[in-house]
C-alpha atoms as a PDB file:
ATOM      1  CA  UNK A   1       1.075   0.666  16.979  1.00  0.00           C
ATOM      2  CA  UNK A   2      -0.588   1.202  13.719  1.00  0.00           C
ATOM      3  CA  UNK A   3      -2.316  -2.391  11.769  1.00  0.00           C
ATOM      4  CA  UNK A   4      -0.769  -0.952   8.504  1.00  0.00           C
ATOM      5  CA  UNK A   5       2.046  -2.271   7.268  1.00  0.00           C
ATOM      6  CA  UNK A   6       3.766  -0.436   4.448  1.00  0.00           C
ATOM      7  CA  UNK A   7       5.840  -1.342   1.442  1.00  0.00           C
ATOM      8  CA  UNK A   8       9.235  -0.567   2.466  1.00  0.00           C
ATOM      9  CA  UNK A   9      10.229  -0.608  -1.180  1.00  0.00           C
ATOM     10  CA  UNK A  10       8.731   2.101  -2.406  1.00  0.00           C
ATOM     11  CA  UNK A  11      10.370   4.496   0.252  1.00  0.00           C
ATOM     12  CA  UNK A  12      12.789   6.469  -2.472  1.00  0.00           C
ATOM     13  CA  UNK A  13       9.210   6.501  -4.619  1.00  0.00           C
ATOM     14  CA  UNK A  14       9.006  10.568  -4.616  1.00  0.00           C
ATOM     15  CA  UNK A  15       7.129  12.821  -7.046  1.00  0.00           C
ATOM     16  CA  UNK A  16       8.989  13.605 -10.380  1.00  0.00           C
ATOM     17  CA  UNK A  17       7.941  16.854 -10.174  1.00  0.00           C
ATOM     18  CA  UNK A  18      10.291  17.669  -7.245  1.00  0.00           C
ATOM     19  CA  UNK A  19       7.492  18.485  -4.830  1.00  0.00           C
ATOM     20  CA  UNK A  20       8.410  15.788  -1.714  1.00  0.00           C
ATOM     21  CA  UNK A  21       5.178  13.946  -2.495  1.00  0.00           C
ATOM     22  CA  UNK A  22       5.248  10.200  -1.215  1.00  0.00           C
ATOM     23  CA  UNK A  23       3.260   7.068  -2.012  1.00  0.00           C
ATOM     24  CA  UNK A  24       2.417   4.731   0.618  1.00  0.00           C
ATOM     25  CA  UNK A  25       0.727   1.120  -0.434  1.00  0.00           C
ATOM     26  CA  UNK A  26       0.523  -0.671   2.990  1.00  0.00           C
ATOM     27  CA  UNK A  27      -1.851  -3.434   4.410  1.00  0.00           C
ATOM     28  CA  UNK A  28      -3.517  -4.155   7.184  1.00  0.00           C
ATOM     29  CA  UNK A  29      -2.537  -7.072   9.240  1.00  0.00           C
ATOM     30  CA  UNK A  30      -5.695  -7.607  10.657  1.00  0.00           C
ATOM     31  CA  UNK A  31      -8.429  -7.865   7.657  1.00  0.00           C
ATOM     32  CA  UNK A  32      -6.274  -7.740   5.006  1.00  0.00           C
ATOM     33  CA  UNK A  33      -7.024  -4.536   3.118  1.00  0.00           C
ATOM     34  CA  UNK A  34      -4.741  -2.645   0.862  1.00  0.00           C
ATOM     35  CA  UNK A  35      -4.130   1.142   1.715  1.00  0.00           C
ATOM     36  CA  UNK A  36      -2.896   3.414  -0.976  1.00  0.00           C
ATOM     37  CA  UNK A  37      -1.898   6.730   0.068  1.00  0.00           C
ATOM     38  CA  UNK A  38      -0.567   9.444  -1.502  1.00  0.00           C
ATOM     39  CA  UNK A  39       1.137  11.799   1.128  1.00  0.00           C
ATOM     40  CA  UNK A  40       1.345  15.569   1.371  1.00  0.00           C
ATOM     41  CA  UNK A  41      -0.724  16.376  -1.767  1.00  0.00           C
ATOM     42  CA  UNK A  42      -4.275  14.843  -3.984  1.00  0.00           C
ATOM     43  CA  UNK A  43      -2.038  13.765  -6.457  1.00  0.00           C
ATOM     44  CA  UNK A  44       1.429  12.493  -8.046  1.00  0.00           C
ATOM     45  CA  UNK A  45       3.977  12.413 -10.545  1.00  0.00           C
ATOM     46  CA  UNK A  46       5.542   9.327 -10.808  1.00  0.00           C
ATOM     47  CA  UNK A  47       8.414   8.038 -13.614  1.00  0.00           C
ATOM     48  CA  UNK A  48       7.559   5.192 -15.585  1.00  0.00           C
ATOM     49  CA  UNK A  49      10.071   3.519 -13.336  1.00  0.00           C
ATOM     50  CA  UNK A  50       8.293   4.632  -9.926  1.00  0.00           C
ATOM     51  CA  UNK A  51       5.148   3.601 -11.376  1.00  0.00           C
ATOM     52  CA  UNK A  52       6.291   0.346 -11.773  1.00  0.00           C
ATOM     53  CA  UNK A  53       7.066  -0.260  -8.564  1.00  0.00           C
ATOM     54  CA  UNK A  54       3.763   1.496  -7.087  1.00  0.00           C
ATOM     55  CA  UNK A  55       2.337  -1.304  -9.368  1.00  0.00           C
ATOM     56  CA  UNK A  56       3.960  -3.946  -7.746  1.00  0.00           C
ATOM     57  CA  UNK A  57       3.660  -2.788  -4.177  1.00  0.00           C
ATOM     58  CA  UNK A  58       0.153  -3.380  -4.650  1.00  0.00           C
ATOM     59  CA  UNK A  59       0.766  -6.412  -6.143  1.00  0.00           C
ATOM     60  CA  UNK A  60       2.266  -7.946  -3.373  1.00  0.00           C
ATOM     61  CA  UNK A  61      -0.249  -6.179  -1.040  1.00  0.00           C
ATOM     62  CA  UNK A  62      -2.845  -8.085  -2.913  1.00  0.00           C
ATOM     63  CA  UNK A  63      -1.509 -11.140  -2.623  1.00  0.00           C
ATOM     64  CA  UNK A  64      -0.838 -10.998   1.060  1.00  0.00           C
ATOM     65  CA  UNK A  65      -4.558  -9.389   1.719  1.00  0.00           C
ATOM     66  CA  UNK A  66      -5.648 -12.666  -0.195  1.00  0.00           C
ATOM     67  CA  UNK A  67      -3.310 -14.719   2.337  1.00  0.00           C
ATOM     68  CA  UNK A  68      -4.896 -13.071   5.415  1.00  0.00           C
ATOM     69  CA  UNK A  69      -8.424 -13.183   4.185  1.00  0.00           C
ATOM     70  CA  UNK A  70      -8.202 -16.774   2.911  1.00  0.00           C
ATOM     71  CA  UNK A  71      -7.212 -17.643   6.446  1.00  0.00           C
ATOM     72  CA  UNK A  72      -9.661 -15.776   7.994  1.00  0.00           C
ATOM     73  CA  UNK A  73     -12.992 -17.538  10.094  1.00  0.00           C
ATOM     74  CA  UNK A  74     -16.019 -16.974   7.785  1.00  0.00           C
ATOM     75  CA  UNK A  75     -18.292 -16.191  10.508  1.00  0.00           C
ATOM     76  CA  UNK A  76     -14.638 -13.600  12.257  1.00  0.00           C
ATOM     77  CA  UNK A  77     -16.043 -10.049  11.713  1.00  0.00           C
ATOM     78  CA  UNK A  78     -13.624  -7.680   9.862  1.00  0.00           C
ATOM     79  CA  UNK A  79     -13.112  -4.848  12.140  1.00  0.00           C
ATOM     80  CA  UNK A  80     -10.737  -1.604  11.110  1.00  0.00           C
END
């Protein structure tokens, strides 16, 4: 079981260009970073629409990496 935990809106995000390439933004449960992946190519296309809601994927990944690292032991080592 992956620590990730992706956005499950952005799963109709696809590239405009018609190429079948996804964008992930997920987060880890455990020390709260954000992972932003962009599947099956180095790059892509998004509308102005689908960037939107890239943008606030990571948004709300932000905000919940702040939860879990605000909660967090200072002395707790972050492991990956």
């Amino acid at each position: 079981m992956s620590a990730f935990a992706s956005d499950p809106a952005l799963d109709e995000v696809h590239d405009a260009a018609g190429h079948g390439t996804k964008v992930d933004v997920a987060l880890h449960l455990h020390d709260g970073t954000v992972r932003l992946s962009i599947l099956s190519a180095q790059e892509i296309l998004l509308t102005a629409d689908d960037a939107d809601q890239v943008a606030q994927a990571l948004q709300r990944a932000a905000e919940q990496a702040r939860r879990i690292t605000a909660t967090r032991a200072p002395d707790r080592p972050t492991g990956t």
